[in-house]
N, C-alpha and C. Protein backbone atom coordinates (compact mmCIF):
# COMPACT_ATOMS: atom_id res chain seq x y z
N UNK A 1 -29.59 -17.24 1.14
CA UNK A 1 -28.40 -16.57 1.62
C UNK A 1 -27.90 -15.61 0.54
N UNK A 2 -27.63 -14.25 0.93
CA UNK A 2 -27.37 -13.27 -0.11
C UNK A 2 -25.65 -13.39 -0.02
N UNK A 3 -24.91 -13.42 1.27
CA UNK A 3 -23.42 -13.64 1.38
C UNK A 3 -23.28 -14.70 2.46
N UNK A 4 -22.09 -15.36 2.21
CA UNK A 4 -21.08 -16.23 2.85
C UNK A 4 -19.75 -15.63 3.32
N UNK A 5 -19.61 -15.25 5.05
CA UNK A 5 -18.07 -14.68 5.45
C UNK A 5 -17.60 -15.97 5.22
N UNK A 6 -16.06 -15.25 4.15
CA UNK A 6 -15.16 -15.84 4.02
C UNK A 6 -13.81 -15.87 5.18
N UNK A 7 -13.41 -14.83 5.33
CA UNK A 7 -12.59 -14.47 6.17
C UNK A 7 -12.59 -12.79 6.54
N UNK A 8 -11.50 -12.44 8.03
CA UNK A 8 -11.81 -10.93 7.77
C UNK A 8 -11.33 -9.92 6.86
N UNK A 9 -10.57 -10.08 5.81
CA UNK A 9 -9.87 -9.31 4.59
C UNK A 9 -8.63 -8.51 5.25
N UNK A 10 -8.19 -8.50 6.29
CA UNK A 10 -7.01 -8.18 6.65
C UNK A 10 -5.77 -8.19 5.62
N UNK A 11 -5.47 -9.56 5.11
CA UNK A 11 -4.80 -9.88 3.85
C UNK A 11 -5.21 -10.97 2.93
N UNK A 12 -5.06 -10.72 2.06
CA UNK A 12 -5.85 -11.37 0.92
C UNK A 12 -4.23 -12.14 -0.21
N UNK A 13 -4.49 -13.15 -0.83
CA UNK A 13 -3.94 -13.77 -1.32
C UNK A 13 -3.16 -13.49 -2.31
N UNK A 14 -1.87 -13.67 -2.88
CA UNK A 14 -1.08 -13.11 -3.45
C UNK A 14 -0.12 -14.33 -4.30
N UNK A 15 0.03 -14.27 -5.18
CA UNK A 15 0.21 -14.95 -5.96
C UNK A 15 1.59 -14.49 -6.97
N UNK A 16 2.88 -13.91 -6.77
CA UNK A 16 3.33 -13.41 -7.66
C UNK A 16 4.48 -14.11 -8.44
N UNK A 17 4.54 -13.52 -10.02
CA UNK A 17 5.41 -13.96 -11.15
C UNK A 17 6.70 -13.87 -10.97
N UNK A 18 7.13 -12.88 -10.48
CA UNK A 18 8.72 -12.81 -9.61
C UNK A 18 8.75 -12.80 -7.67
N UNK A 19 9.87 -13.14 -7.74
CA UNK A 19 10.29 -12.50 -6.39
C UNK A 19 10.10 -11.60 -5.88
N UNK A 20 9.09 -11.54 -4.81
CA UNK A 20 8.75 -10.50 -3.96
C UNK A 20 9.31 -10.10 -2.58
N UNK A 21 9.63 -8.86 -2.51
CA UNK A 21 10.58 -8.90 -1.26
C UNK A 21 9.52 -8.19 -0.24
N UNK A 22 9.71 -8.18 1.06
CA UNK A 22 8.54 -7.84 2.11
C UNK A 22 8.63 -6.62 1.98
N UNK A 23 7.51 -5.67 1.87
CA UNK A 23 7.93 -4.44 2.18
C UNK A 23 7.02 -3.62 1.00
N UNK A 24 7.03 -4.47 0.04
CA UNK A 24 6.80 -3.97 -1.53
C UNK A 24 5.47 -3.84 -1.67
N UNK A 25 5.02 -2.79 -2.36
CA UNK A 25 3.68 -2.34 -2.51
C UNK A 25 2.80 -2.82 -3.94
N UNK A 26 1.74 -3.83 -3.50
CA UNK A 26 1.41 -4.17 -5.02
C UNK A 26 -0.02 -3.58 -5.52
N UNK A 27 0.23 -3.24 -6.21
CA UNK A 27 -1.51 -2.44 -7.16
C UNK A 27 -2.09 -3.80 -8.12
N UNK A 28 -3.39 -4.16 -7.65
CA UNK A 28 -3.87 -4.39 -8.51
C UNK A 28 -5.12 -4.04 -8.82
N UNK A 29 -5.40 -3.23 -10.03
CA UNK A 29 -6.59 -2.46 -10.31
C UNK A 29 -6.55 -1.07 -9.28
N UNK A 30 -7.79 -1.34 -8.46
CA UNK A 30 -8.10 -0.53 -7.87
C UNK A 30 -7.13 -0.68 -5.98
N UNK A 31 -6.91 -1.94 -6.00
CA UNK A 31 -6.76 -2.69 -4.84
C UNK A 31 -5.29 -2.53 -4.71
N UNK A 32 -4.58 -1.71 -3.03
CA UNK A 32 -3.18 -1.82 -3.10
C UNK A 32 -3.33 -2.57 -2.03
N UNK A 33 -2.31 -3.47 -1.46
CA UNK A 33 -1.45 -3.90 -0.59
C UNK A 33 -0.27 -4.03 -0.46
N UNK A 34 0.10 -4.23 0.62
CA UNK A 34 1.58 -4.07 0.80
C UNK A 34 1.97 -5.97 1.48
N UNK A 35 3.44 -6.58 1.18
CA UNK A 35 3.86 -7.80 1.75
C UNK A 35 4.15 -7.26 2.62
N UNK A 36 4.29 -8.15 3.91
CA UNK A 36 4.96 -7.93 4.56
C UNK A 36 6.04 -9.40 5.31
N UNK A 37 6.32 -10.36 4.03
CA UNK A 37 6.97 -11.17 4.18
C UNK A 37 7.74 -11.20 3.08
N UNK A 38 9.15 -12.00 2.53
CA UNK A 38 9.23 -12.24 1.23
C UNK A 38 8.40 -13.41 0.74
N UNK A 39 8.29 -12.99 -0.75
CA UNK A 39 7.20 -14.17 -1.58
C UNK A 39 7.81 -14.23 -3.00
N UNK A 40 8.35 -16.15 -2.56
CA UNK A 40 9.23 -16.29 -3.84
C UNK A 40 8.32 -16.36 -5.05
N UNK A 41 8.41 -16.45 -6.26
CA UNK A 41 8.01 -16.03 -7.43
C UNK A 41 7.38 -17.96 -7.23
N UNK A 42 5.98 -17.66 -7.73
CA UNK A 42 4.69 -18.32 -7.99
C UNK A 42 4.83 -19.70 -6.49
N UNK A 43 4.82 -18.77 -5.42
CA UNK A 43 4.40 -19.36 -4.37
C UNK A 43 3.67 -18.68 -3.57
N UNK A 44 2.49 -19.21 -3.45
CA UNK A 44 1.14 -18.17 -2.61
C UNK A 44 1.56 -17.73 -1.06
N UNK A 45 1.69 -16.21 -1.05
CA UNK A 45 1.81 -15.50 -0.14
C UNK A 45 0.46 -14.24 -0.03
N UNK A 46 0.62 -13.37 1.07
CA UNK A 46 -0.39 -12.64 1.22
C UNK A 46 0.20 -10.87 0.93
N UNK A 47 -0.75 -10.27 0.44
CA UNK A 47 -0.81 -8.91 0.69
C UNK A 47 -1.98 -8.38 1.89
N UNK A 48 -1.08 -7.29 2.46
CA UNK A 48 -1.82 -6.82 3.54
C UNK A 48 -2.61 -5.63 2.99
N UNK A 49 -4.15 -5.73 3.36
CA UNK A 49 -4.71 -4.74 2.80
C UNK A 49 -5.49 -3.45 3.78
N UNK A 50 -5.08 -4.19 4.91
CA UNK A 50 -5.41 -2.95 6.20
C UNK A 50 -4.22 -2.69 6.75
N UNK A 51 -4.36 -1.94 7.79
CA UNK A 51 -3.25 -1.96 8.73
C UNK A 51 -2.21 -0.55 8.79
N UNK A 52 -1.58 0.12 9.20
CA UNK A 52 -0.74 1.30 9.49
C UNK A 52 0.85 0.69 8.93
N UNK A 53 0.93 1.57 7.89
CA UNK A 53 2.69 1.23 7.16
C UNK A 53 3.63 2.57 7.14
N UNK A 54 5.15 2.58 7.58
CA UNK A 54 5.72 3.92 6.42
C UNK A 54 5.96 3.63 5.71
N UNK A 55 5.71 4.43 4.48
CA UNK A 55 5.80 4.11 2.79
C UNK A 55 6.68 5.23 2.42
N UNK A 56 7.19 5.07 1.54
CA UNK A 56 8.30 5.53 0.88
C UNK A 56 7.62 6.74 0.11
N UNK A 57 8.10 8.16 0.50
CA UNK A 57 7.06 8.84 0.09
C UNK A 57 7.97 10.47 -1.69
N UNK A 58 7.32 10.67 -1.83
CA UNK A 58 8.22 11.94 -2.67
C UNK A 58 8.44 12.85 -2.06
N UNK A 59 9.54 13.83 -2.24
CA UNK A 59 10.21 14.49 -1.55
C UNK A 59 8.79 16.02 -1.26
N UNK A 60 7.73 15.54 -0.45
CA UNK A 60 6.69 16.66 -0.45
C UNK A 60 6.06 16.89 1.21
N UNK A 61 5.59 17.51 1.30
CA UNK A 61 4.84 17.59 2.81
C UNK A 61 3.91 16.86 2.60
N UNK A 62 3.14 16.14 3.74
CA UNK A 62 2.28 15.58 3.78
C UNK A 62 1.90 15.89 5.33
N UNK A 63 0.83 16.47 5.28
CA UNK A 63 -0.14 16.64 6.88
C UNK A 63 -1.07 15.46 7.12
N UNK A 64 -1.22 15.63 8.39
CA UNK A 64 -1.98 14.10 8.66
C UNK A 64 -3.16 14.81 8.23
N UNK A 65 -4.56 13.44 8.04
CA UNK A 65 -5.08 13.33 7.47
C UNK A 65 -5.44 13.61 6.39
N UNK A 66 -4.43 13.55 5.23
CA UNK A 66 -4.55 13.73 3.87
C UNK A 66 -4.43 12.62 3.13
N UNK A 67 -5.16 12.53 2.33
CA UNK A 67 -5.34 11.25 0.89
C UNK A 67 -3.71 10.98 0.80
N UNK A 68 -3.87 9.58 0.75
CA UNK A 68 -2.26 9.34 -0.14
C UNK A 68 -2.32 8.71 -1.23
N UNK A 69 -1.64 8.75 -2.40
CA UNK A 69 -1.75 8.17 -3.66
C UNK A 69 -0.37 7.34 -3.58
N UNK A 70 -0.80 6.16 -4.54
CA UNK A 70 0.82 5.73 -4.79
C UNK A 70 0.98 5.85 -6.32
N UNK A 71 1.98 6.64 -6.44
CA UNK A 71 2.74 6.99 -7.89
C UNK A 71 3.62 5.31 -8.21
N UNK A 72 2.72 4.78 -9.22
CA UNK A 72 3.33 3.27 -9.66
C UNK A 72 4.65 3.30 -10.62
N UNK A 73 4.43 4.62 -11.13
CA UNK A 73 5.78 4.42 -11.93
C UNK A 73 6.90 4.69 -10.65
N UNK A 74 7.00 5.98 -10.21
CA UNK A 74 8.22 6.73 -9.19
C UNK A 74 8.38 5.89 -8.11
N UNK A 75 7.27 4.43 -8.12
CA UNK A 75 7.27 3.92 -6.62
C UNK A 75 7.38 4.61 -5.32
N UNK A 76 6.54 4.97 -5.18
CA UNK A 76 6.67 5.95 -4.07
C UNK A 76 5.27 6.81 -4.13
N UNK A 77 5.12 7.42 -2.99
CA UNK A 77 3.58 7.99 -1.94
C UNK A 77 3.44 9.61 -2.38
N UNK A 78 1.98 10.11 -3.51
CA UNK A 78 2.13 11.22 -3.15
C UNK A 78 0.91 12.16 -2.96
N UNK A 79 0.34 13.06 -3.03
CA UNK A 79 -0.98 14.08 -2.94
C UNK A 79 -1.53 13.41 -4.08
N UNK A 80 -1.25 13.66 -5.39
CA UNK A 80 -1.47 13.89 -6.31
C UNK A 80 -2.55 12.72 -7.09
N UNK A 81 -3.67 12.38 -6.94
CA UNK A 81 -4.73 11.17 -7.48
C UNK A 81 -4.71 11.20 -9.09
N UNK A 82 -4.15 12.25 -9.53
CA UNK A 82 -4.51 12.00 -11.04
C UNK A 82 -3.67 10.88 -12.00
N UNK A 83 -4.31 9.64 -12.13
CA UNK A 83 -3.37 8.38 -12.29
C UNK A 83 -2.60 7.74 -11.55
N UNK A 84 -2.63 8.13 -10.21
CA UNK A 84 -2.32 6.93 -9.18
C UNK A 84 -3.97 6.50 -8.56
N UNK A 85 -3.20 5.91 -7.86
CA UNK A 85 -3.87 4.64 -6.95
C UNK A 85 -3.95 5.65 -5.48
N UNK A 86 -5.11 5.65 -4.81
CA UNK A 86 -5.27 5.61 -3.17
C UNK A 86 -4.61 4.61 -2.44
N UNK A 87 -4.04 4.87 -1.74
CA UNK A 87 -3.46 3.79 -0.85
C UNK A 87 -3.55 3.93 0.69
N UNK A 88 -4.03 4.89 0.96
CA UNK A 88 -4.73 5.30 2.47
C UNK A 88 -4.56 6.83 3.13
N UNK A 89 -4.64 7.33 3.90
CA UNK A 89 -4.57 8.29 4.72
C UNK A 89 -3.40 7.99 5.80
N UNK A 90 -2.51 9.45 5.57
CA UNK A 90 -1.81 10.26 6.32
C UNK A 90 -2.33 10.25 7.80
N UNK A 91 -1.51 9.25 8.82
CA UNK A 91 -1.93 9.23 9.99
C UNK A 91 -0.93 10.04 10.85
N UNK A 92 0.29 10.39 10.62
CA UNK A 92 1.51 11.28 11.23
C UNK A 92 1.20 12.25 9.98
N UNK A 93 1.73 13.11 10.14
CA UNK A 93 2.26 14.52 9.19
C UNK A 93 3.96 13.93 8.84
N UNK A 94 4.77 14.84 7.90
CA UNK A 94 5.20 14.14 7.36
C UNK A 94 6.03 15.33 6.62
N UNK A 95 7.16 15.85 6.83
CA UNK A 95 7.73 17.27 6.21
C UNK A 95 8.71 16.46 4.71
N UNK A 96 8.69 17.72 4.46
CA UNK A 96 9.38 17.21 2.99
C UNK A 96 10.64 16.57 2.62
N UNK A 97 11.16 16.45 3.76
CA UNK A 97 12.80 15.92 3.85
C UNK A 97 12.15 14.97 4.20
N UNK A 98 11.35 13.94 5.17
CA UNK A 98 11.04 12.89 5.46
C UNK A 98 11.16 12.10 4.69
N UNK A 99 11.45 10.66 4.53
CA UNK A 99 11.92 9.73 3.16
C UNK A 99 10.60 9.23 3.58
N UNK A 100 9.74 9.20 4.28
CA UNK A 100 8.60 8.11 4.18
C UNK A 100 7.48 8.98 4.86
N UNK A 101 6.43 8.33 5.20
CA UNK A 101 5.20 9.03 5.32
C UNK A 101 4.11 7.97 6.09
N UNK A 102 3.57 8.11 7.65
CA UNK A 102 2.60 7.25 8.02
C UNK A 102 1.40 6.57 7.54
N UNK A 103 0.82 5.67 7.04
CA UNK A 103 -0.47 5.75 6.15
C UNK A 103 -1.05 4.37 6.65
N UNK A 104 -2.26 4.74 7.41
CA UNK A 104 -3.74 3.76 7.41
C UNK A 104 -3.93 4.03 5.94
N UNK A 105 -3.71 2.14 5.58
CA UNK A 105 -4.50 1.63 4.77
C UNK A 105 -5.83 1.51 4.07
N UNK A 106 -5.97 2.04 3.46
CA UNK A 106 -7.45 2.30 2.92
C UNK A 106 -7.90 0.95 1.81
């Protein structure tokens, strides 16, 4: 046997040091997900790693199907890959006054 299905990776296990409130976007490494429950500090909850979210985006246009990055310091969604994270594709368009932005999960 070369692999064993574990499960379908929809959301994957989450483990965090503080209080996590639902909603919140976590990076680790390469890997973002988003909660979508609260998760009290060092009680196993899940991050969602597929799925269609609005994310909190910078004050920029965004057209559908465009890369989205998440800026970890500004918290928040933008074009820009150089030192953020991918976090999925622009499934709505998304004008610059918009506070948030559609995004399949990548």
């Amino acid at each position: 046997m070369q692999a064993r299905f574990i499960h379908d990776g929809r959301a994957l296990d989450f483990l965090p040091e503080t209080n996590t409130a639902a909603g919140t976007v976590i990076v680790q490494g390469s890997l973002i997900g988003i909660t979508k429950t609260d998760i009290s500090a060092d009680c196993l909850g899940a991050i969602h790693v597929t799925g269609v979210f609005d994310v909190v985006k910078a004050n920029i246009a965004v057209p559908v199907g465009s890369r989205v990055y998440w800026d970890a310091t500004a918290k928040n969604a933008v074009l820009n890959a150089a030192g953020n994270t991918q976090i999925g594709i622009a499934v709505a368009a998304a004008g610059a006054e918009a506070p948030v932005v559609r995004v399949r999960l990548l």
